[in-house]
Structure formats: C-alpha cells, structure tokens
C-alpha atoms as a PDB file:
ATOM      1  CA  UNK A   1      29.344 -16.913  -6.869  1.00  0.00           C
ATOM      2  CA  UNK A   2      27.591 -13.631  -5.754  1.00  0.00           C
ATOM      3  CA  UNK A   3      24.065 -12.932  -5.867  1.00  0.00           C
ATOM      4  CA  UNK A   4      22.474 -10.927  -8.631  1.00  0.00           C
ATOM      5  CA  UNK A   5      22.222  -7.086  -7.855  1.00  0.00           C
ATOM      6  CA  UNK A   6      18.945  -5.104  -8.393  1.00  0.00           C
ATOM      7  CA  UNK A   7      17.371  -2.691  -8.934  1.00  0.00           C
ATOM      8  CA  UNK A   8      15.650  -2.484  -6.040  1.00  0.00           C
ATOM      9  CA  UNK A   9      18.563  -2.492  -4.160  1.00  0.00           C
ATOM     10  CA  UNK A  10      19.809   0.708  -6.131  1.00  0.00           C
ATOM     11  CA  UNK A  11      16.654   2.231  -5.051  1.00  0.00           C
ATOM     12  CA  UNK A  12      17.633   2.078  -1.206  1.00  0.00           C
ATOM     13  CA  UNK A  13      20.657   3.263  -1.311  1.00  0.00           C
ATOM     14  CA  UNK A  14      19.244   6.838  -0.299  1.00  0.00           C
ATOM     15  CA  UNK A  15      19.470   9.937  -2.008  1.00  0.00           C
ATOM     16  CA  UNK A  16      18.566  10.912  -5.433  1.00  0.00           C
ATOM     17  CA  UNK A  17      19.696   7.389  -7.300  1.00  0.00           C
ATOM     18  CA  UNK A  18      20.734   8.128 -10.869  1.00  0.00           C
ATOM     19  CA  UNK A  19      21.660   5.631 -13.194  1.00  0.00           C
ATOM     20  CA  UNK A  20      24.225   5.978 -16.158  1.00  0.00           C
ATOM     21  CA  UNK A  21      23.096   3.464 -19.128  1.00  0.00           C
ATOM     22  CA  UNK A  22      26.259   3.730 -21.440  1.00  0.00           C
ATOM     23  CA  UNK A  23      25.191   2.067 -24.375  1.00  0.00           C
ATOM     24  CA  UNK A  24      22.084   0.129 -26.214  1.00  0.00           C
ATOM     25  CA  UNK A  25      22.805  -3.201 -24.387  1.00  0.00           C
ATOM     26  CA  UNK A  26      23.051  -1.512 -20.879  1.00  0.00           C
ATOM     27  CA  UNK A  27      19.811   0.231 -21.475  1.00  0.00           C
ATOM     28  CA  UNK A  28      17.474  -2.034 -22.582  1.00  0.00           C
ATOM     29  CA  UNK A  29      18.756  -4.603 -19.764  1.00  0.00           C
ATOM     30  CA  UNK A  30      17.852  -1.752 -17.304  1.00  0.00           C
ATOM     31  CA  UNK A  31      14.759  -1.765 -18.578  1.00  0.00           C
ATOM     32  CA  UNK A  32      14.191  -5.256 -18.332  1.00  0.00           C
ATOM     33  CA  UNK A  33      15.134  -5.268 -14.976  1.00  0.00           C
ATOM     34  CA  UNK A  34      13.396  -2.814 -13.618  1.00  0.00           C
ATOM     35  CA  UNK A  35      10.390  -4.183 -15.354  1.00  0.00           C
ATOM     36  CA  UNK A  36      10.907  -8.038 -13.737  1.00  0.00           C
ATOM     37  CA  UNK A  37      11.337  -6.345 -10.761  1.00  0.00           C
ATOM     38  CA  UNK A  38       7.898  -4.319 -10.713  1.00  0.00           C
ATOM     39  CA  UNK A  39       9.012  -0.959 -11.500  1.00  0.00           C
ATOM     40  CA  UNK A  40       7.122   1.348 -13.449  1.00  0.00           C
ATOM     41  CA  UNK A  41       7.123   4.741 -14.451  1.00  0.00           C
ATOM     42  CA  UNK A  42       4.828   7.613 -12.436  1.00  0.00           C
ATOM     43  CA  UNK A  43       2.477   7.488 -14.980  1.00  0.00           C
ATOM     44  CA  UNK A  44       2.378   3.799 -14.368  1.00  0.00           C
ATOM     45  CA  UNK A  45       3.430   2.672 -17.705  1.00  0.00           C
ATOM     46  CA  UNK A  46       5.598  -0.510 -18.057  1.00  0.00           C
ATOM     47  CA  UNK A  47       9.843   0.162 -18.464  1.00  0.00           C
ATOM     48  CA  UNK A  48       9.677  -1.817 -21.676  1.00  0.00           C
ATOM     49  CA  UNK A  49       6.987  -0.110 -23.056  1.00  0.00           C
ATOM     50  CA  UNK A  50       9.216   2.888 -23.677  1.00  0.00           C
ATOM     51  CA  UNK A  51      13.087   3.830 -24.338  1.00  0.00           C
ATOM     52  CA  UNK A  52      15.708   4.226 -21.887  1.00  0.00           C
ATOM     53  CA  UNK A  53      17.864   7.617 -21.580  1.00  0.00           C
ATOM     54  CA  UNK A  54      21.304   8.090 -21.091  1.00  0.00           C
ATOM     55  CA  UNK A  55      20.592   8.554 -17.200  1.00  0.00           C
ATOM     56  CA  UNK A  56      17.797   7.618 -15.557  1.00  0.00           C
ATOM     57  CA  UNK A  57      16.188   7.710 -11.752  1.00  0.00           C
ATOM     58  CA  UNK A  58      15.081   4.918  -9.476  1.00  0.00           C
ATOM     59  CA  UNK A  59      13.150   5.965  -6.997  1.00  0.00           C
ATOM     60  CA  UNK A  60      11.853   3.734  -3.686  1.00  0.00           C
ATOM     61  CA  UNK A  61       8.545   4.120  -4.354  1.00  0.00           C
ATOM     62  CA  UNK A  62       9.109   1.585  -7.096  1.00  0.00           C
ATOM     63  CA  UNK A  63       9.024   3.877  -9.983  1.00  0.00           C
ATOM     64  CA  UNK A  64      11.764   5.136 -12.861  1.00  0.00           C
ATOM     65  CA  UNK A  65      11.702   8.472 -14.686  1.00  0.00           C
ATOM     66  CA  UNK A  66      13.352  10.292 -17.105  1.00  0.00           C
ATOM     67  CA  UNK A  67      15.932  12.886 -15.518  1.00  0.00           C
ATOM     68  CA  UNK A  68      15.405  15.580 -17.965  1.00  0.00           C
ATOM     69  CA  UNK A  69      18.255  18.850 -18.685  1.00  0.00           C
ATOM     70  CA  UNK A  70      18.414  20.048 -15.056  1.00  0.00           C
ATOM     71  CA  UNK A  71      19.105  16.815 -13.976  1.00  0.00           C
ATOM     72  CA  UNK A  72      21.690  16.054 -16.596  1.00  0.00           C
ATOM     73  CA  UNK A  73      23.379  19.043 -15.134  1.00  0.00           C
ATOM     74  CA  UNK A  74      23.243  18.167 -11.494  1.00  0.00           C
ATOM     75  CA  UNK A  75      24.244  14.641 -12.517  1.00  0.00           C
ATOM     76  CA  UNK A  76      27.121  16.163 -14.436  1.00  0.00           C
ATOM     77  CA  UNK A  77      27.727  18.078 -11.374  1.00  0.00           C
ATOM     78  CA  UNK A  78      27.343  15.620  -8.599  1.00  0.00           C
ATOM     79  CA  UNK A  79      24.898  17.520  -6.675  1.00  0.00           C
ATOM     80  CA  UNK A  80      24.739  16.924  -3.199  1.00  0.00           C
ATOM     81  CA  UNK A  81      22.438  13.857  -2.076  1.00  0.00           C
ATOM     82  CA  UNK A  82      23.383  12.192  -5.310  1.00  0.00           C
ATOM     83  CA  UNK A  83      24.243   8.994  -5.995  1.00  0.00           C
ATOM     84  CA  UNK A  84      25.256   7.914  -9.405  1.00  0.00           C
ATOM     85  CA  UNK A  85      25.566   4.239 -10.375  1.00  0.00           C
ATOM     86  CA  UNK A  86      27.345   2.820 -13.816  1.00  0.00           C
ATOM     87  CA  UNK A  87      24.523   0.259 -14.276  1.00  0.00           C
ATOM     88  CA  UNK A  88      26.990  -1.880 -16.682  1.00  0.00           C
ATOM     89  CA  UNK A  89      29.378  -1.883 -13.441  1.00  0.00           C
ATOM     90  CA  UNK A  90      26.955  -2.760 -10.960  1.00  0.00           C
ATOM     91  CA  UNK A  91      25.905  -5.675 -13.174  1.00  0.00           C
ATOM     92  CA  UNK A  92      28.880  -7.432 -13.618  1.00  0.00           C
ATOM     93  CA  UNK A  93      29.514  -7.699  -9.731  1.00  0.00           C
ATOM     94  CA  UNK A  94      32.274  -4.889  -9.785  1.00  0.00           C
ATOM     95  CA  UNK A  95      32.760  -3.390  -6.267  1.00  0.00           C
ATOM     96  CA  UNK A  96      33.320   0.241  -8.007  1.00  0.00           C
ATOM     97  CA  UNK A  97      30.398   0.887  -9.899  1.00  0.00           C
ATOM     98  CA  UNK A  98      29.625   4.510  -8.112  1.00  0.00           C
ATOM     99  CA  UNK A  99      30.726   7.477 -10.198  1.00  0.00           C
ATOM    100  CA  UNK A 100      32.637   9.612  -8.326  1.00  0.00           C
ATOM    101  CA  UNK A 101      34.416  11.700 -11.496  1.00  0.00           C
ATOM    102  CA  UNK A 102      32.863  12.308 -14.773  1.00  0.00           C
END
C-alpha cells in the first residue's frame, strides 16, 4: 500500500502549483487537507472557513489562494512554470495526475 499524498508535497513540486478541484467532493476534501496539513490562506484564514474554486494555488510558504480570471487563463493556457495537478487523481494514488491537455 502507498503512502498518502499531500498537499504539502504538491507545494514543492516548483513552479506555480495549480490545482483542478472537479467537483463538490474533490473540493471540500482539498480543503480539508490543506487545512490538517496547516495551510491557510494569505490573509491567514482557515481552508474550511471558506469555499473552494474550480482551481486553486498552493504555494510553499504554506498558504492557498484563489487564482482569479488571469489565472484561469494561464491555467487554461499552460503558462510556462506551471504545474497543474487533478487533485481527484493525485488522491487516488494514480501516477498521471498532471494535466498536460485541457
């Protein structure tokens, strides 16, 4: 059995780390997670203590944020120094949970 991905490992991976949250179930487990794990937003406000979006950021510093339009384009985009992550894939352990198409 493998051991259980984080967060915090998302947040190392380097780059701007952006995290796709497909549905209601995938989001409010981020949030949970990120939570457990210490995270908060800038502001220093608690995950749970607000919704999740769509896509969201992890940073290194320990904090989330909302990506706002411009980065729903560049995430749309794949800007360079990107790395997008299908939180419902990393979860479950799959080996291909990077978006590389849209």
């Amino acid at each position: 059995m493998s051991e259980k991905r984080t967060v915090t490992e998302l947040s190392r991976l380097g780059g701007r780390v952006y995290v796709y949250l497909k549905d209601d179930c995938t989001g409010e487990s981020f949030l949970k997670a990120t939570e457990a794990e210490g995270f908060t937003f800038g502001d220093g406000v608690k995950p749970t203590d607000r919704h999740y979006s769509r896509v969201m950021a992890v940073h290194a510093d320990g904090t989330i944020n909302y990506v706002g339009a411009m980065g729903m384009v560049a995430f749309g985009a794949n800007a360079d120094g990107m790395v997008r992550v299908d939180f419902s894939e990393y979860l479950k352990g799959s080996d291909d949970f990077f978006i590389e198409k849209l």
